[in-house]
N, C-alpha and C. Protein backbone atom coordinates (compact mmCIF):
# COMPACT_ATOMS: atom_id res chain seq x y z
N UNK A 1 14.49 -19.98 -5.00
CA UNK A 1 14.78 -18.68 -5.57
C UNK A 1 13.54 -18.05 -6.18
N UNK A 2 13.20 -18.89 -7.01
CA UNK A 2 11.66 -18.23 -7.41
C UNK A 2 10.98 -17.90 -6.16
N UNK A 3 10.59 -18.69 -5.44
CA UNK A 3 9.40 -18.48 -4.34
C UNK A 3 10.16 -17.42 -3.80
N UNK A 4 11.06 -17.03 -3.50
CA UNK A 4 11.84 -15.40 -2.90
C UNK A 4 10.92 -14.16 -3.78
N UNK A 5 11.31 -14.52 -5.20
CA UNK A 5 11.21 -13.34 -5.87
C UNK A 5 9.63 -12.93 -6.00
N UNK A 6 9.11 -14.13 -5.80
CA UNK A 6 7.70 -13.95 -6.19
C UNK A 6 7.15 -12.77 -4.59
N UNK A 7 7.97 -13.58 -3.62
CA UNK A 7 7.39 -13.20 -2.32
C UNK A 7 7.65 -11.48 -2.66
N UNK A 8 8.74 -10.91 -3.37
CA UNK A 8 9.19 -10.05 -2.70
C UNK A 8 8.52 -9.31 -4.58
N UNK A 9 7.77 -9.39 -4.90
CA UNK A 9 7.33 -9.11 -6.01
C UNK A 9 5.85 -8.49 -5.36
N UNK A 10 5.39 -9.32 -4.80
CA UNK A 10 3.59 -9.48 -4.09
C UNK A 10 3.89 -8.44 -2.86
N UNK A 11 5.08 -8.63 -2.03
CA UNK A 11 5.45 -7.75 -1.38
C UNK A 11 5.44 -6.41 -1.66
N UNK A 12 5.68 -5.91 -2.80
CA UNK A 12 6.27 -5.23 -3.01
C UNK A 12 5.50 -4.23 -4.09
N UNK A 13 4.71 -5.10 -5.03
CA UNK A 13 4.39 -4.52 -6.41
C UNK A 13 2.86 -4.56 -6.52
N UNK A 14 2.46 -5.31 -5.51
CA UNK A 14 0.80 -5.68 -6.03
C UNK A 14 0.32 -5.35 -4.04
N UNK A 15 0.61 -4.08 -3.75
CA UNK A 15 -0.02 -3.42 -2.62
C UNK A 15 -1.03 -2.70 -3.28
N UNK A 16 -2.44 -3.55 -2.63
CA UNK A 16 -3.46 -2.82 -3.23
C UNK A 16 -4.16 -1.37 -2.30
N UNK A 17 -3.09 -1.50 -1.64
CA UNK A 17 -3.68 0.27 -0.69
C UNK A 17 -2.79 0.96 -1.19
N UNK A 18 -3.83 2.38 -1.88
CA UNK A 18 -3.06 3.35 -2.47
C UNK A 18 -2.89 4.44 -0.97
N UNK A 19 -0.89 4.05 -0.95
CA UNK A 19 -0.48 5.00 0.57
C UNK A 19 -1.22 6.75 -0.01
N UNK A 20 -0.68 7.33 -1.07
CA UNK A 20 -0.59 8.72 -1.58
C UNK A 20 -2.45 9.17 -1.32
N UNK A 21 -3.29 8.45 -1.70
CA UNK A 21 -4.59 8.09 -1.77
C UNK A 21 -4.99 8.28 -0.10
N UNK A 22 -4.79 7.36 0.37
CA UNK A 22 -5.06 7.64 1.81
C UNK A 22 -4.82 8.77 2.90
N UNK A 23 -3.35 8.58 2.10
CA UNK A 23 -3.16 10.15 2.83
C UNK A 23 -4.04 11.59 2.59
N UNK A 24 -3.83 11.76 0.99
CA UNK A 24 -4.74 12.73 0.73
C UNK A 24 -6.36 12.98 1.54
N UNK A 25 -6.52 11.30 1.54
CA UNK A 25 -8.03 11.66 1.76
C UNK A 25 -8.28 12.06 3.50
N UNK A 26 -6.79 11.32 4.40
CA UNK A 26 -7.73 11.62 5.57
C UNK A 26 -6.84 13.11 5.82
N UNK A 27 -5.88 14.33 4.85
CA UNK A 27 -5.89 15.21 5.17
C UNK A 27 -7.13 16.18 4.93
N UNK A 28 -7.36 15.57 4.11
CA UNK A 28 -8.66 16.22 3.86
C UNK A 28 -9.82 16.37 4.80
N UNK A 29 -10.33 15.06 5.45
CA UNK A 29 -10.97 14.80 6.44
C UNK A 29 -10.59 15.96 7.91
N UNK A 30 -9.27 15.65 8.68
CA UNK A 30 -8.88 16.39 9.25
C UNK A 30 -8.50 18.20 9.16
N UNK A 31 -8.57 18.47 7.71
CA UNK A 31 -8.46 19.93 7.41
C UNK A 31 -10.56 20.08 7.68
N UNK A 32 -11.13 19.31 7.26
CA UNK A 32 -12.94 19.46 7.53
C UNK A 32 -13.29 19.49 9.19
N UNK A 33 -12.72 18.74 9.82
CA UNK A 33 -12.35 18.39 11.36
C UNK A 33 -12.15 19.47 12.34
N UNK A 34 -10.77 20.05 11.85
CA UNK A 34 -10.43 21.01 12.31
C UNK A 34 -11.41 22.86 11.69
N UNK A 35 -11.64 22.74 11.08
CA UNK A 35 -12.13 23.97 10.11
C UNK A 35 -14.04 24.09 10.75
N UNK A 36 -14.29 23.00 11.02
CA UNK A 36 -15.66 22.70 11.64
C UNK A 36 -15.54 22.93 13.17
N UNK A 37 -14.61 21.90 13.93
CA UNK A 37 -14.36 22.04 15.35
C UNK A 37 -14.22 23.77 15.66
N UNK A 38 -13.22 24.20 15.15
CA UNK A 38 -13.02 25.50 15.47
C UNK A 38 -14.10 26.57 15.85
N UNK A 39 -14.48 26.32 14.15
CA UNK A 39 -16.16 27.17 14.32
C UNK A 39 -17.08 26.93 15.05
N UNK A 40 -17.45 25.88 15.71
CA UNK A 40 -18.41 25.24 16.74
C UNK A 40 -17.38 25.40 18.38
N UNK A 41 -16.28 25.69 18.45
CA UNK A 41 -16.04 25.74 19.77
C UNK A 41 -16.17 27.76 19.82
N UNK A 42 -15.35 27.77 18.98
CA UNK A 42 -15.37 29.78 19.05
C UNK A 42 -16.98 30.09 19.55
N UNK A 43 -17.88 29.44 18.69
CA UNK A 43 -19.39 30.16 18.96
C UNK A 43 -19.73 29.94 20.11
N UNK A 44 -19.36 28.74 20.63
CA UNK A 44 -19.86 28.28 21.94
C UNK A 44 -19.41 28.75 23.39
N UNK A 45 -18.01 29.28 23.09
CA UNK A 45 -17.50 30.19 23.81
C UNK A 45 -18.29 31.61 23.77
N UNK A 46 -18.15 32.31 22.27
CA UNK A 46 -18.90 33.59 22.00
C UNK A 46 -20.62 33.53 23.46
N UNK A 47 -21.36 32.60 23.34
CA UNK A 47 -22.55 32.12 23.32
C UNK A 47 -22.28 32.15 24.91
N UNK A 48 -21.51 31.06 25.41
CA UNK A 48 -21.15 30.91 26.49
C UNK A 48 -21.12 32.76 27.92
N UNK A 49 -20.14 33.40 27.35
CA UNK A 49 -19.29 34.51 27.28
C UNK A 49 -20.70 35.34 28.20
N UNK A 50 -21.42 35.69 26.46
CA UNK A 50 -22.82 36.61 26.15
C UNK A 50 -23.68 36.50 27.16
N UNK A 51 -24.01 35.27 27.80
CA UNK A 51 -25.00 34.36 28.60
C UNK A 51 -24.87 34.78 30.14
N UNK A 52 -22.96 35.16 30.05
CA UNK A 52 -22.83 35.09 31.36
C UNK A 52 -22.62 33.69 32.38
N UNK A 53 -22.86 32.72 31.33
CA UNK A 53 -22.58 31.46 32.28
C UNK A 53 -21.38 30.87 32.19
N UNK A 54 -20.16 31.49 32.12
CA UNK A 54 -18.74 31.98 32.35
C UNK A 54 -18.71 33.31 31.95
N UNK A 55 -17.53 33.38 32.96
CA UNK A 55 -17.11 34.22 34.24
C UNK A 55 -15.35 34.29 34.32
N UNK A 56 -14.68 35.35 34.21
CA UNK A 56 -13.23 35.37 34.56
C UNK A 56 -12.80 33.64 34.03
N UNK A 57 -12.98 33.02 33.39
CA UNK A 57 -12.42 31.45 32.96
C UNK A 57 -10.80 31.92 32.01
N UNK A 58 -9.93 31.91 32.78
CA UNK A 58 -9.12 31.83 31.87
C UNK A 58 -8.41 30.88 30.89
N UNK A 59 -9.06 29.66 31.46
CA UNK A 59 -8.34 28.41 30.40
C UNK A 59 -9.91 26.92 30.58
N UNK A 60 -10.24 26.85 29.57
CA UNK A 60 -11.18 26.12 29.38
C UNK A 60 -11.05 24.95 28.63
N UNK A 61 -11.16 24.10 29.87
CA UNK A 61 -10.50 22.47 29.47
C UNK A 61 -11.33 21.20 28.43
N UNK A 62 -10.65 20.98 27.28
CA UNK A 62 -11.54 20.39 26.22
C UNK A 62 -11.17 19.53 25.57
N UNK A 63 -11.49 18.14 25.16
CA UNK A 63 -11.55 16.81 24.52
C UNK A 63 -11.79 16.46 23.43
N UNK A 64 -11.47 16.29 21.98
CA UNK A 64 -11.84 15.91 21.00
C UNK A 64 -11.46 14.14 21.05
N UNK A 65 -12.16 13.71 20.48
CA UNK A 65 -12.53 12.16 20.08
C UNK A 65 -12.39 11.67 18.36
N UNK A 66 -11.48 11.00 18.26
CA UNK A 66 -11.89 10.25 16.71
C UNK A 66 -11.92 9.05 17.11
N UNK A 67 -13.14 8.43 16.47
CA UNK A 67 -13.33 7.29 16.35
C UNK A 67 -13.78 6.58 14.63
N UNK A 68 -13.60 5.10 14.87
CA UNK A 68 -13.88 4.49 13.72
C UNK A 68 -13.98 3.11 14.14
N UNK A 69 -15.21 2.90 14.13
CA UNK A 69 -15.82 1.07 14.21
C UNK A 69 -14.75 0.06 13.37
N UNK A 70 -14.73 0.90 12.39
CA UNK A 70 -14.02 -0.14 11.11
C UNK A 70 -12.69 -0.64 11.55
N UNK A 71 -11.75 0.40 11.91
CA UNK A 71 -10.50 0.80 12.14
C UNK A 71 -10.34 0.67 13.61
N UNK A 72 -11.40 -0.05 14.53
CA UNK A 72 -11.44 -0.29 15.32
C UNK A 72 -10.29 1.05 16.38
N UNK A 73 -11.14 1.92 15.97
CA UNK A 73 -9.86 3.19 16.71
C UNK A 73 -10.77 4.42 17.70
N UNK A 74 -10.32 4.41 18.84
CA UNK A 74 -11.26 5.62 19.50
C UNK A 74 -10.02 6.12 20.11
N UNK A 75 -9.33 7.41 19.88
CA UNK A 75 -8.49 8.02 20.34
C UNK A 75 -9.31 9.50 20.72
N UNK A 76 -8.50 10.12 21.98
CA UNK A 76 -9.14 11.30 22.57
C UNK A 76 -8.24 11.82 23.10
N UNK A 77 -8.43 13.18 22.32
CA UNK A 77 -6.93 14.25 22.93
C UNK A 77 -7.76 15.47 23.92
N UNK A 78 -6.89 15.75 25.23
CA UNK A 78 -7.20 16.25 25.73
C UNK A 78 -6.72 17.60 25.60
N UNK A 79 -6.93 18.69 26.28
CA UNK A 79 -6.43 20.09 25.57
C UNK A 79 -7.01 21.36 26.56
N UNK A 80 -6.65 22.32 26.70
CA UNK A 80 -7.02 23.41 27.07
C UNK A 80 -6.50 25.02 26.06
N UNK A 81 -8.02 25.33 26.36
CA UNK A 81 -8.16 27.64 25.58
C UNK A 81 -7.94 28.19 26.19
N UNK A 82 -7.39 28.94 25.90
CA UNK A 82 -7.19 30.20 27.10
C UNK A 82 -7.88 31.17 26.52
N UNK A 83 -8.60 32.11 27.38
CA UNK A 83 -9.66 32.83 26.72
C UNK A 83 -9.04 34.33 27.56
């Protein structure tokens, strides 16, 4: 009975990852992510456009990547703009 309560004590009470903490921080990350990506794809289009090296493109097909060594994580979403 003890060894239950203890389990479900350690389980339960002494999680040393703060969930609320984490979350905050990687919305944060992803609001920087997105707020950066944006501005660097718009110009590059703008840039693109100006140059002339597109042409009538109505949907321009594009990949973002997160990765993390630590977290051993490389995910990549694929996506298309329509311009």
């Amino acid at each position: 009975m003890i060894t239950n309560s203890l389990h479900f004590f350690l389980k339960n009470y002494c999680n040393f990852m703060d969930d609320e903490k984490i979350n905050i921080s990687v919305r944060k990350f992803l609001k920087n992510v997105g707020i950066t990506s944006q501005r660097k794809i718009e110009e590059k289009i703008r840039d693109k456009f100006k140059s002339g090296e597109i042409k009538d493109i109505n949907k321009i097909k594009i990949k973002a990547t997160i990765t993390s060594d630590t977290l051993e994580l490389n995910e990549s979403i694929d996506g298309e703009i329509e311009t």
